[in-house]
PDB file of N, CA and C in Angstrom:
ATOM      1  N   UNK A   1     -23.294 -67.656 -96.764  1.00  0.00           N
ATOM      2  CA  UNK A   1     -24.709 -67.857 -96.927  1.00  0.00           C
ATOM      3  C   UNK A   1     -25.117 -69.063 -96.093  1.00  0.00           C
ATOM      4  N   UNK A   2     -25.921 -68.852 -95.329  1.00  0.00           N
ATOM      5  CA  UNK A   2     -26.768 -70.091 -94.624  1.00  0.00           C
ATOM      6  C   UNK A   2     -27.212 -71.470 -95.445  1.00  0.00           C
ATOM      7  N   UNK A   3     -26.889 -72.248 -94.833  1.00  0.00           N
ATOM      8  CA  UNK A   3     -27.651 -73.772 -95.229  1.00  0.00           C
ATOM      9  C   UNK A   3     -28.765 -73.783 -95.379  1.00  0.00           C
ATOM     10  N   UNK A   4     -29.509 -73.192 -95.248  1.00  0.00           N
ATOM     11  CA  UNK A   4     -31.149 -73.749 -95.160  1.00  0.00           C
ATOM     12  C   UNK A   4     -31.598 -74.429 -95.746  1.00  0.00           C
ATOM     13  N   UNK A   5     -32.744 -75.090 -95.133  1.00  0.00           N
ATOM     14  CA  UNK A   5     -33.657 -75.700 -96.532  1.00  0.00           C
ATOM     15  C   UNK A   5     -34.915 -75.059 -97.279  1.00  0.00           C
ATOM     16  N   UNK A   6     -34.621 -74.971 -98.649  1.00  0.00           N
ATOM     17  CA  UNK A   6     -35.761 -74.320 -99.079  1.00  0.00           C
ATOM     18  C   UNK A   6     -37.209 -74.791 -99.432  1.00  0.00           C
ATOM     19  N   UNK A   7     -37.841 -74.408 -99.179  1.00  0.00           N
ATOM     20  CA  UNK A   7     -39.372 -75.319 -98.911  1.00  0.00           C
ATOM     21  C   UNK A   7     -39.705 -73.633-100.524  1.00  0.00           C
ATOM     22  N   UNK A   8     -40.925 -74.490-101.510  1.00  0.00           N
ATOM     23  CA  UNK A   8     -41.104 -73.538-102.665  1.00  0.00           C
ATOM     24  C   UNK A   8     -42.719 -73.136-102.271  1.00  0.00           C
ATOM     25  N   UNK A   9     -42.834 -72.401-103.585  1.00  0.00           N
ATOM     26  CA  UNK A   9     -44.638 -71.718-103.304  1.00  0.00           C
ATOM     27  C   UNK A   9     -44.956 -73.263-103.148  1.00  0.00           C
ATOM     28  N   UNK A  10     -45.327 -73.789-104.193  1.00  0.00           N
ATOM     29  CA  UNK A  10     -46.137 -75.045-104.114  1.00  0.00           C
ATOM     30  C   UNK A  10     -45.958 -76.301-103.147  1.00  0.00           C
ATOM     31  N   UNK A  11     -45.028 -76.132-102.545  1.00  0.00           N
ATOM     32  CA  UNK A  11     -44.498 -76.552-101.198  1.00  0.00           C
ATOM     33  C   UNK A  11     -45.874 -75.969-100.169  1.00  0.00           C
ATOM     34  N   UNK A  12     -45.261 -74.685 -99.907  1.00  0.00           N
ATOM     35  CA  UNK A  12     -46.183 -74.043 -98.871  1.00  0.00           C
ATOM     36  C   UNK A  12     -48.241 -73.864 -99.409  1.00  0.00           C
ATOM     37  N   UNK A  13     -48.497 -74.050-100.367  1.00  0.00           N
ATOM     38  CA  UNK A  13     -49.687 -73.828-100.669  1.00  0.00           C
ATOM     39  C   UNK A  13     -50.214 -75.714-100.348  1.00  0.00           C
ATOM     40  N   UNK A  14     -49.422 -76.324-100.656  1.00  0.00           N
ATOM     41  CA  UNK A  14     -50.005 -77.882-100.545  1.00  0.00           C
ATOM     42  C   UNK A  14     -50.051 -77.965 -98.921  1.00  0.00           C
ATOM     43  N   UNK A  15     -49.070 -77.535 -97.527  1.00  0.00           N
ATOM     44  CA  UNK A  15     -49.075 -77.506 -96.671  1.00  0.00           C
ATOM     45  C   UNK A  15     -50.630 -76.813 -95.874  1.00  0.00           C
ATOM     46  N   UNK A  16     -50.541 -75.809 -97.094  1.00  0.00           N
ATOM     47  CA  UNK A  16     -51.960 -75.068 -96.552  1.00  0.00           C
ATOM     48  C   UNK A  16     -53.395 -75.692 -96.391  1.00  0.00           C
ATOM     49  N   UNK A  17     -53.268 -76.466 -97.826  1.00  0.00           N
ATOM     50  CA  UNK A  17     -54.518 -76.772 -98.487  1.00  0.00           C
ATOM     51  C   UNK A  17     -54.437 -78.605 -97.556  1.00  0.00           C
ATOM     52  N   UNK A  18     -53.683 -78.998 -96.727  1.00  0.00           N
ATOM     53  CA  UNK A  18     -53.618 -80.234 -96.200  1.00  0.00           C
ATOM     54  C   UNK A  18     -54.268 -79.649 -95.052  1.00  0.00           C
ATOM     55  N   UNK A  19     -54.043 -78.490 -94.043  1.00  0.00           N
ATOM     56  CA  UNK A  19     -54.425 -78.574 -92.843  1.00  0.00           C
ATOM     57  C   UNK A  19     -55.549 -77.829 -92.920  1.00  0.00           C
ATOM     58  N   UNK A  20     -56.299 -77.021 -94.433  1.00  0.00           N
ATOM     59  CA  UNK A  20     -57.526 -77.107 -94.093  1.00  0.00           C
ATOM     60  C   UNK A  20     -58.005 -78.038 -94.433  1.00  0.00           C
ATOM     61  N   UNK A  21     -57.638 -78.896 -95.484  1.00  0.00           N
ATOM     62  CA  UNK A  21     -58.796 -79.942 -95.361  1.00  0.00           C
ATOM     63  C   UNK A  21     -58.771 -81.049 -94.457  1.00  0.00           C
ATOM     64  N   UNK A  22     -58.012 -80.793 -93.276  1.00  0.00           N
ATOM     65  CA  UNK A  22     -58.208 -81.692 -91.995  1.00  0.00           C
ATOM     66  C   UNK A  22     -58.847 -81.283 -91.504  1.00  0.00           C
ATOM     67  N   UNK A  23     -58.740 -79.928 -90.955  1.00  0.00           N
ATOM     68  CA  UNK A  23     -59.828 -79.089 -90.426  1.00  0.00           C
ATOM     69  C   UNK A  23     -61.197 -79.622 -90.947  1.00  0.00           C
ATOM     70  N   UNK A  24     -61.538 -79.352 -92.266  1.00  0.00           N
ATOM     71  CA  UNK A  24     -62.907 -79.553 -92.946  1.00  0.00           C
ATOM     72  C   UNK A  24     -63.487 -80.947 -92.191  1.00  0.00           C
ATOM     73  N   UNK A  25     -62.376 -81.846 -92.034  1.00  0.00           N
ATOM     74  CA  UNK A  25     -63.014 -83.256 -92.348  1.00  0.00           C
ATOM     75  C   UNK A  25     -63.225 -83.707 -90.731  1.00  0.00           C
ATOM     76  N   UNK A  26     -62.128 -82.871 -90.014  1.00  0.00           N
ATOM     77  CA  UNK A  26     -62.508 -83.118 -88.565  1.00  0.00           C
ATOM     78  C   UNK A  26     -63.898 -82.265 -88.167  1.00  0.00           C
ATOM     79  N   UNK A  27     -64.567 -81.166 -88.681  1.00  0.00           N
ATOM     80  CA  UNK A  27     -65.722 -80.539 -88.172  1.00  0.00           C
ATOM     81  C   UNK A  27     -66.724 -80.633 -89.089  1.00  0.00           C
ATOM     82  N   UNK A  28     -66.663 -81.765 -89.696  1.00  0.00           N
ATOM     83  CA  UNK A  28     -67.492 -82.025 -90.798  1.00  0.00           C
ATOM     84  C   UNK A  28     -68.862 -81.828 -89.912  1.00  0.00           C
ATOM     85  N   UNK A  29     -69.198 -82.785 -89.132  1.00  0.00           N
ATOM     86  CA  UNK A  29     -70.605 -83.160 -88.574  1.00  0.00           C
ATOM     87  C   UNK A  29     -70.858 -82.399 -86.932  1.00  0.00           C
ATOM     88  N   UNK A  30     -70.168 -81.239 -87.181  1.00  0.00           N
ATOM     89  CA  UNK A  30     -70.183 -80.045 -85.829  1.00  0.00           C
ATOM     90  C   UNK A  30     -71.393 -79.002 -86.263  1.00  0.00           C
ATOM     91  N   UNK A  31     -71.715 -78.556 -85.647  1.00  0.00           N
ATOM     92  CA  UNK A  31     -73.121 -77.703 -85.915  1.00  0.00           C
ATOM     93  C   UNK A  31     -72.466 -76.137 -85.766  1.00  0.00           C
ATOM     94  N   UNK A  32     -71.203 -75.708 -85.241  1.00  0.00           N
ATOM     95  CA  UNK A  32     -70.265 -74.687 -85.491  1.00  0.00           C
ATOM     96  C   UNK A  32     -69.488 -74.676 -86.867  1.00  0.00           C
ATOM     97  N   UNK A  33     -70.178 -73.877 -87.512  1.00  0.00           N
ATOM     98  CA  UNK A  33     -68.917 -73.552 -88.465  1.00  0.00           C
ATOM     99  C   UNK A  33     -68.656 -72.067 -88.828  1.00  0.00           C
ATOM    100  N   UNK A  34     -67.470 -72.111 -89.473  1.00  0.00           N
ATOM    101  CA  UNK A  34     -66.978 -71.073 -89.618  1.00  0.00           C
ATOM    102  C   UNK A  34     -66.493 -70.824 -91.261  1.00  0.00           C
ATOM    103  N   UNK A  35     -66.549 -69.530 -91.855  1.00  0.00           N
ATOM    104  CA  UNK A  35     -66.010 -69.331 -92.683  1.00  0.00           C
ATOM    105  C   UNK A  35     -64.730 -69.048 -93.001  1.00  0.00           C
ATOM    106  N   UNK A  36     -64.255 -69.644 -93.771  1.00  0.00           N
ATOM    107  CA  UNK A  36     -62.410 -69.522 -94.167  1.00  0.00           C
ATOM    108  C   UNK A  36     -61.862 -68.510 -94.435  1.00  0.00           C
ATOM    109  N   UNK A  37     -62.692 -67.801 -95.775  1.00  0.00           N
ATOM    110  CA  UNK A  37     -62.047 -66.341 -95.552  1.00  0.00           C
ATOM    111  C   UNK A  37     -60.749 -66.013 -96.459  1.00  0.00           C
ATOM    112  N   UNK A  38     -59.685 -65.673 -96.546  1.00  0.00           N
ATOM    113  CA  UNK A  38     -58.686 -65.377 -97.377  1.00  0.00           C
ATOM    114  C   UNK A  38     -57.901 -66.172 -96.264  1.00  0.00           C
ATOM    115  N   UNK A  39     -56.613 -67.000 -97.632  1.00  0.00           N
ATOM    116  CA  UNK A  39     -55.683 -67.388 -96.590  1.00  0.00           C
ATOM    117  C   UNK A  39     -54.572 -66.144 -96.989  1.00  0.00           C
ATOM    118  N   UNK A  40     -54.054 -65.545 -96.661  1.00  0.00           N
ATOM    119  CA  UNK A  40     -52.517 -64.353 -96.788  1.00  0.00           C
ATOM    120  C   UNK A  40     -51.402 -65.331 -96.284  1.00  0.00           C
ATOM    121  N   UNK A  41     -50.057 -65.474 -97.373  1.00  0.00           N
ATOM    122  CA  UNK A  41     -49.388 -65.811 -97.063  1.00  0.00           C
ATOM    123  C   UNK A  41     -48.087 -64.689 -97.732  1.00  0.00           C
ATOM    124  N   UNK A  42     -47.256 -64.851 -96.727  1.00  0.00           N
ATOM    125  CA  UNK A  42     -45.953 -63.527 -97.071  1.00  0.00           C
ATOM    126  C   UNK A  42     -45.103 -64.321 -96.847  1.00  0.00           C
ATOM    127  N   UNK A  43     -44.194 -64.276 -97.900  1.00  0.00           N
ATOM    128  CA  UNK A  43     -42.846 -65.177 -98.239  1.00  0.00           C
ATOM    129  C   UNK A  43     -41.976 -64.283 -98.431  1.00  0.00           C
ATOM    130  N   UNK A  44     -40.881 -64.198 -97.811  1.00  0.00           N
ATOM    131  CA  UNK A  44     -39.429 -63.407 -97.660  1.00  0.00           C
ATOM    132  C   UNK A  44     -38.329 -64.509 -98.215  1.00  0.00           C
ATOM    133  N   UNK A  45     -37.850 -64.028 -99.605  1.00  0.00           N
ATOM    134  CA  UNK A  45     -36.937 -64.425-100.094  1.00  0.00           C
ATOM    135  C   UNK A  45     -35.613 -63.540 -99.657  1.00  0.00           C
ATOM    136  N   UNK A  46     -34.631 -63.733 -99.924  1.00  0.00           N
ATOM    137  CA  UNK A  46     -33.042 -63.487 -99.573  1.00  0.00           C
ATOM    138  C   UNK A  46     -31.765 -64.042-101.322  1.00  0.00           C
ATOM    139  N   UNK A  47     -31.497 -63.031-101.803  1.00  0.00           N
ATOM    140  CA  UNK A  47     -30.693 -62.954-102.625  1.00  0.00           C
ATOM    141  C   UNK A  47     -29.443 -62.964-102.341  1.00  0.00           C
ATOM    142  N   UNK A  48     -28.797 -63.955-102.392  1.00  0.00           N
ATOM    143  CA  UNK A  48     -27.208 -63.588-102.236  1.00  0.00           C
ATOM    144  C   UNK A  48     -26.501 -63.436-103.554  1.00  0.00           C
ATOM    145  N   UNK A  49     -25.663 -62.463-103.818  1.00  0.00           N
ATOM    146  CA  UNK A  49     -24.651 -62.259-104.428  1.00  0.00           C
ATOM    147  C   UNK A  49     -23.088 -62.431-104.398  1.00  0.00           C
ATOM    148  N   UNK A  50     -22.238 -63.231-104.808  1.00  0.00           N
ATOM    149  CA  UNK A  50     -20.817 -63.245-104.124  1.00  0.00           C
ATOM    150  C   UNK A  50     -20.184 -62.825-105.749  1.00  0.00           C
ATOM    151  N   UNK A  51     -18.946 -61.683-105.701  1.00  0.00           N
ATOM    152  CA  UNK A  51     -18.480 -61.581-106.781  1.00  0.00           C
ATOM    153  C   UNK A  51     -16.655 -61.603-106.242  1.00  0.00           C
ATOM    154  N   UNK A  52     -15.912 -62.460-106.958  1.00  0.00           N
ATOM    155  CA  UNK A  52     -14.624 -62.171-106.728  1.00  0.00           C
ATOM    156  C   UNK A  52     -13.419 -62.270-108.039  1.00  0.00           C
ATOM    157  N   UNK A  53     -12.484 -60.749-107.432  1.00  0.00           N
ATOM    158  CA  UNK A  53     -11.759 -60.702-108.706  1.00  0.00           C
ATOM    159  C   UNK A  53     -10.072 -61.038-108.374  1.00  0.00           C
ATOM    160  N   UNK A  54      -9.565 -61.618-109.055  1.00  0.00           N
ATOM    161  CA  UNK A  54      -7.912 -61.316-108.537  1.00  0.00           C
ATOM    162  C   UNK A  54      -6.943 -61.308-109.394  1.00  0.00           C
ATOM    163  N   UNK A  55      -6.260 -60.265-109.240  1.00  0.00           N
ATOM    164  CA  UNK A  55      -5.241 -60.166-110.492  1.00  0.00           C
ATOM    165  C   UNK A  55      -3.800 -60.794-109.533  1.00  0.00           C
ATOM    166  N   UNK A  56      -2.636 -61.456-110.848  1.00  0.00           N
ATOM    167  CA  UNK A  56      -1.452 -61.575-109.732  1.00  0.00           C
ATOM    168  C   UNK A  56      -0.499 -61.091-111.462  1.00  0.00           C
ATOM    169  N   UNK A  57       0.378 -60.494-111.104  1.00  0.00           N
ATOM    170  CA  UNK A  57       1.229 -59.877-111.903  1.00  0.00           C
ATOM    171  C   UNK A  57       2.937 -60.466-111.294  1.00  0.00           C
ATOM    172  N   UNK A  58       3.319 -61.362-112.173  1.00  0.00           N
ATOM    173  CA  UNK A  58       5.210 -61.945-111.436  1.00  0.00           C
ATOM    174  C   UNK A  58       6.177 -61.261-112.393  1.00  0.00           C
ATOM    175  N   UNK A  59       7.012 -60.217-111.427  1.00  0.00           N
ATOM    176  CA  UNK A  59       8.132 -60.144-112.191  1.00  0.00           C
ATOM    177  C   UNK A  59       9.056 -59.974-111.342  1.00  0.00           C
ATOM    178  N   UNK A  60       9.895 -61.703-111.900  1.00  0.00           N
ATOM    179  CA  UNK A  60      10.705 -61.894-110.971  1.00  0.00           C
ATOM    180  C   UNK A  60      12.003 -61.140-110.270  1.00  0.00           C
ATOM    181  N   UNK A  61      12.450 -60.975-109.264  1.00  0.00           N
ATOM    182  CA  UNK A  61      12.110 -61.586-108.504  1.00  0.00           C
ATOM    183  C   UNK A  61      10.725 -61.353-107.703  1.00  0.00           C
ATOM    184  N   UNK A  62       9.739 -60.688-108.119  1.00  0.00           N
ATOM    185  CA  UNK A  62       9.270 -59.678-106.835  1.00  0.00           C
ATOM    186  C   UNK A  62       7.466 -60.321-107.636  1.00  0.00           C
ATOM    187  N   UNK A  63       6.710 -60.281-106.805  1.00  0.00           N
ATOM    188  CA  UNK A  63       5.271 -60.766-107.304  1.00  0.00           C
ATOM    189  C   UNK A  63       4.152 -59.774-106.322  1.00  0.00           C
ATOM    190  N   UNK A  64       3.468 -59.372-107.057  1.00  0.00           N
ATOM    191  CA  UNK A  64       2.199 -58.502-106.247  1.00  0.00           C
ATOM    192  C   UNK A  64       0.880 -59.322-106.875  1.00  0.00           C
ATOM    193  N   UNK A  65       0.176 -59.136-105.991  1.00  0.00           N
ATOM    194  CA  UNK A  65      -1.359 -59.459-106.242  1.00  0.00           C
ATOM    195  C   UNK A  65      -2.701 -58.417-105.226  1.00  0.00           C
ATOM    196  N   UNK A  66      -3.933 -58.674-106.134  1.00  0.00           N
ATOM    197  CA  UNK A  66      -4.753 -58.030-105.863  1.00  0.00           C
ATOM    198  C   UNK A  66      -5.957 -58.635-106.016  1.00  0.00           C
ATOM    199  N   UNK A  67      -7.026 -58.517-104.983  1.00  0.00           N
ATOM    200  CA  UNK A  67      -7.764 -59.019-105.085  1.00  0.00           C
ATOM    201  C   UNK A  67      -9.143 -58.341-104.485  1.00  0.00           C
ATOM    202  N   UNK A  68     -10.056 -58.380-105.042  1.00  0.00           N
ATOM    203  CA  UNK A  68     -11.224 -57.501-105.062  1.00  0.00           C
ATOM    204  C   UNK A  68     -12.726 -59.181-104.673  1.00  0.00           C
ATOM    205  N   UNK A  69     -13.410 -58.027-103.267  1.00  0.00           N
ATOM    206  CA  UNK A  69     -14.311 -58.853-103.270  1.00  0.00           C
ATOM    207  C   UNK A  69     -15.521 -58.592-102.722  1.00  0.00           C
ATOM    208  N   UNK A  70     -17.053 -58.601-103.279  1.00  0.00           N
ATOM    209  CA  UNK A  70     -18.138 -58.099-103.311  1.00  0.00           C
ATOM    210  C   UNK A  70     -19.095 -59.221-103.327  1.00  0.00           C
ATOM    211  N   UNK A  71     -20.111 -58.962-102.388  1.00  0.00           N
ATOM    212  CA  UNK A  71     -20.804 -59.628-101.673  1.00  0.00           C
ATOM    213  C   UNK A  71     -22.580 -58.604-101.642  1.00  0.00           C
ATOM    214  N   UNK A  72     -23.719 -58.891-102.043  1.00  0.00           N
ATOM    215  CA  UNK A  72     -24.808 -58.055-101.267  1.00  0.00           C
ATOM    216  C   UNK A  72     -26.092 -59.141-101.400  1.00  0.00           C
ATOM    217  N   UNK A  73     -26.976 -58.813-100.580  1.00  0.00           N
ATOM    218  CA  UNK A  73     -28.110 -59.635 -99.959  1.00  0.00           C
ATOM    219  C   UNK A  73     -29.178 -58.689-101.025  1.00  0.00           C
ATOM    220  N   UNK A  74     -29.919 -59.391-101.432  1.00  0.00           N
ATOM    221  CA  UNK A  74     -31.188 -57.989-101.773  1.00  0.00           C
ATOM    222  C   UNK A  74     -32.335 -59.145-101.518  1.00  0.00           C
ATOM    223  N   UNK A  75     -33.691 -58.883-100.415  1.00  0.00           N
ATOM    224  CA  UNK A  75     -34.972 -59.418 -99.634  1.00  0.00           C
ATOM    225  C   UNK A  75     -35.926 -58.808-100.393  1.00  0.00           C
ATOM    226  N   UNK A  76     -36.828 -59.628-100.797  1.00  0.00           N
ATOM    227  CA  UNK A  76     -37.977 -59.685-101.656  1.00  0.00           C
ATOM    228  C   UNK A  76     -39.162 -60.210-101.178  1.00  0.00           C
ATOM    229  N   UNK A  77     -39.949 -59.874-100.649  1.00  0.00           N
ATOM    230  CA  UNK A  77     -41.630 -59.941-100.404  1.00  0.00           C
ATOM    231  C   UNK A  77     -42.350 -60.053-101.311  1.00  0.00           C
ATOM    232  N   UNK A  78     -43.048 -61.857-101.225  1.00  0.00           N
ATOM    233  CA  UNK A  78     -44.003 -61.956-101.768  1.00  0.00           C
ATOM    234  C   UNK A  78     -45.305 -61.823-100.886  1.00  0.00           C
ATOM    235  N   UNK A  79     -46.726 -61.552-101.050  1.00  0.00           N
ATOM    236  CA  UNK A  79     -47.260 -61.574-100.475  1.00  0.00           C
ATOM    237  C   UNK A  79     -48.959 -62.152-101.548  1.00  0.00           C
ATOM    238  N   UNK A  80     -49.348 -63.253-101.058  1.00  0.00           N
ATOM    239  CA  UNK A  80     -50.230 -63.912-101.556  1.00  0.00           C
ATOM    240  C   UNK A  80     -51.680 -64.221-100.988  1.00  0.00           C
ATOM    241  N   UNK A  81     -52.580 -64.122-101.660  1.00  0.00           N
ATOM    242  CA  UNK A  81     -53.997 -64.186-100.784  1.00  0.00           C
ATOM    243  C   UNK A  81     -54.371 -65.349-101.658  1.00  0.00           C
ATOM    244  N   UNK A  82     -54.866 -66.577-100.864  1.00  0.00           N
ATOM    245  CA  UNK A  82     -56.213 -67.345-101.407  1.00  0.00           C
ATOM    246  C   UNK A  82     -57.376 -67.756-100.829  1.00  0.00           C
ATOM    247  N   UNK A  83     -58.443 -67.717-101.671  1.00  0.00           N
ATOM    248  CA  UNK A  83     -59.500 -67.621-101.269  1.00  0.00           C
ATOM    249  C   UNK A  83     -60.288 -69.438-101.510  1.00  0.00           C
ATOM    250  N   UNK A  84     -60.244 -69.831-100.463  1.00  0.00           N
ATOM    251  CA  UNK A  84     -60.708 -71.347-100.366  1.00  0.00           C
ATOM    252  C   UNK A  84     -62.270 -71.051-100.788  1.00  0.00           C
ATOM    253  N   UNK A  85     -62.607 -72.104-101.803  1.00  0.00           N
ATOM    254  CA  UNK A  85     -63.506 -72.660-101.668  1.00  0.00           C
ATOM    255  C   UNK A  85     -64.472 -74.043-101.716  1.00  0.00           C
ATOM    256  N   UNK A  86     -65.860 -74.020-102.082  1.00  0.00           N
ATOM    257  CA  UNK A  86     -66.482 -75.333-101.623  1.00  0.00           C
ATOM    258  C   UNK A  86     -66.333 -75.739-103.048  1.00  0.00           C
ATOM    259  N   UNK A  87     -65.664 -77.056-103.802  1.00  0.00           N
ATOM    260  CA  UNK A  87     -65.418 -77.328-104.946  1.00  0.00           C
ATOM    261  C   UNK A  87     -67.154 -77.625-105.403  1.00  0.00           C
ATOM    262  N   UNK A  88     -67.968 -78.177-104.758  1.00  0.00           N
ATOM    263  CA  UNK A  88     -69.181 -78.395-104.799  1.00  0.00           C
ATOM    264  C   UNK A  88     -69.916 -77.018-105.623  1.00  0.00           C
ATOM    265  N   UNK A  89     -70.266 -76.508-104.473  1.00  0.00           N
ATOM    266  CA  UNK A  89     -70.995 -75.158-105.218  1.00  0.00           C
ATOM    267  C   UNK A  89     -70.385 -73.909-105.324  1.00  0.00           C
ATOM    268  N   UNK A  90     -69.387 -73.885-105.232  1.00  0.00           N
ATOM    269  CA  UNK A  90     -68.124 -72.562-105.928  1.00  0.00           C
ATOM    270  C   UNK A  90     -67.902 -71.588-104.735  1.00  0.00           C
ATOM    271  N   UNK A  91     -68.951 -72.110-103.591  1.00  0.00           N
ATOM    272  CA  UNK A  91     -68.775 -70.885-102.803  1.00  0.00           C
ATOM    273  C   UNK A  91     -67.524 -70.730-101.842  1.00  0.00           C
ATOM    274  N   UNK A  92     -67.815 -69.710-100.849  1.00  0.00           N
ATOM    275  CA  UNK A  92     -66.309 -70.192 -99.797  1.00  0.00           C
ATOM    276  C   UNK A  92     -66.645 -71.430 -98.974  1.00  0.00           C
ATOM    277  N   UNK A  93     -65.478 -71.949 -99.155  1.00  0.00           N
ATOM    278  CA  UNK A  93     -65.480 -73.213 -97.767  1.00  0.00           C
ATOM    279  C   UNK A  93     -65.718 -72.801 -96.868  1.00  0.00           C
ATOM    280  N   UNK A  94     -66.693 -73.674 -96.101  1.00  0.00           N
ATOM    281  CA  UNK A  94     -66.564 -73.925 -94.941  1.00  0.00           C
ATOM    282  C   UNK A  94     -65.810 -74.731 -93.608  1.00  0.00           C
ATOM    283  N   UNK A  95     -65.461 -74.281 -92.591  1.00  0.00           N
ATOM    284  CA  UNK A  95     -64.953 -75.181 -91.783  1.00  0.00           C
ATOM    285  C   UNK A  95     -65.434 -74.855 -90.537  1.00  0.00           C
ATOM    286  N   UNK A  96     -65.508 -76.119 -89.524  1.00  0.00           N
ATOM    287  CA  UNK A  96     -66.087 -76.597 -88.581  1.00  0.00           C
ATOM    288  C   UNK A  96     -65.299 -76.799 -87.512  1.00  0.00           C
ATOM    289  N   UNK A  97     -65.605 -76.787 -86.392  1.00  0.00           N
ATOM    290  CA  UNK A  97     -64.220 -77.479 -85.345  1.00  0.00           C
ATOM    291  C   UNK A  97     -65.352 -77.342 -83.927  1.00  0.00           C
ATOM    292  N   UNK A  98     -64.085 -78.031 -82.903  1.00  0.00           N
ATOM    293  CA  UNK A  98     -64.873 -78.665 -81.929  1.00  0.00           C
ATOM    294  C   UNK A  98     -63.774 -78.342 -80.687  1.00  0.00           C
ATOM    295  N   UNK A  99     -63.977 -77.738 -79.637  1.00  0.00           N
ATOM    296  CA  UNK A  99     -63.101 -77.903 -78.635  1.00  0.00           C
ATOM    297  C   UNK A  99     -63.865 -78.246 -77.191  1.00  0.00           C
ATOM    298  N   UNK A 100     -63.118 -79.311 -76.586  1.00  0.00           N
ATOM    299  CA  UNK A 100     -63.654 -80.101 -75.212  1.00  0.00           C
ATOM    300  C   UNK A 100     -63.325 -78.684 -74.458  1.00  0.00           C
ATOM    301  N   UNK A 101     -62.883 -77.950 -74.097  1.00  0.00           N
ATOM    302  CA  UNK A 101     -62.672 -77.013 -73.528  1.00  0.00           C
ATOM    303  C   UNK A 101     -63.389 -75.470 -74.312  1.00  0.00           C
ATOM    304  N   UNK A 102     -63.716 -74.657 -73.010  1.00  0.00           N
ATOM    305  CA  UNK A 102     -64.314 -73.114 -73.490  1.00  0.00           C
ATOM    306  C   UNK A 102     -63.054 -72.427 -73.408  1.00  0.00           C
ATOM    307  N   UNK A 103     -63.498 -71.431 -74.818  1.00  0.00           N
ATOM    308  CA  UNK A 103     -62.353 -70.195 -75.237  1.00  0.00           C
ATOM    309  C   UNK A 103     -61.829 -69.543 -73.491  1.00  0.00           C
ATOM    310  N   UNK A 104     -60.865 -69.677 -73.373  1.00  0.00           N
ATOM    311  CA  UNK A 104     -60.275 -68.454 -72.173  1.00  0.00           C
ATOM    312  C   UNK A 104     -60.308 -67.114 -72.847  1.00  0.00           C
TER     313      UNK A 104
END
């Protein structure tokens, strides 16, 4: 099984809710805004299983052994929608932004 590091829901939802409200606060006073909309987030979990068995049976002089070993992955999709809004008047947030450069 891989090392990774596991980052949790509330991990990834605080990540979310930080870079819109940078967004918000950087296009606060822009005369462009935009609506937020649903955020969708899909999280792929990974199950590992390791099972191991071993028998050893001695009769001397002579010794046998056996050993049994089972392993399976089972991947699980979460898939999550949130819907930002303006804590003010309940509606959807808004956000704003600004680019020195035109869309290509």
């Amino acid at each position: 099984m891989s090392k990774q590091a596991w980052a949790g829901l509330g991990d990834a939802i605080t990540a979310i809710r930080r870079e819109l409200s940078q967004a918000i606060a950087d296009g606060e006073d822009n005369e462009l805004k935009f609506r937020s909309g649903p955020v969708e987030l899909e999280l792929v979990a990974t199950i590992h299983t390791d099972a191991e068995g071993r028998v050893k049976v001695l009769l001397l002089p002579w010794s046998a052994e056996a050993k049994l070993d089972h392993a399976s992955d089972r991947t699980q999709r979460i898939k999550l929608t949130l819907q930002p809004i303006d804590p003010a008047s309940g509606r959807e947030q808004e956000i704003s932004g600004q680019t020195p450069d035109r869309p290509r």
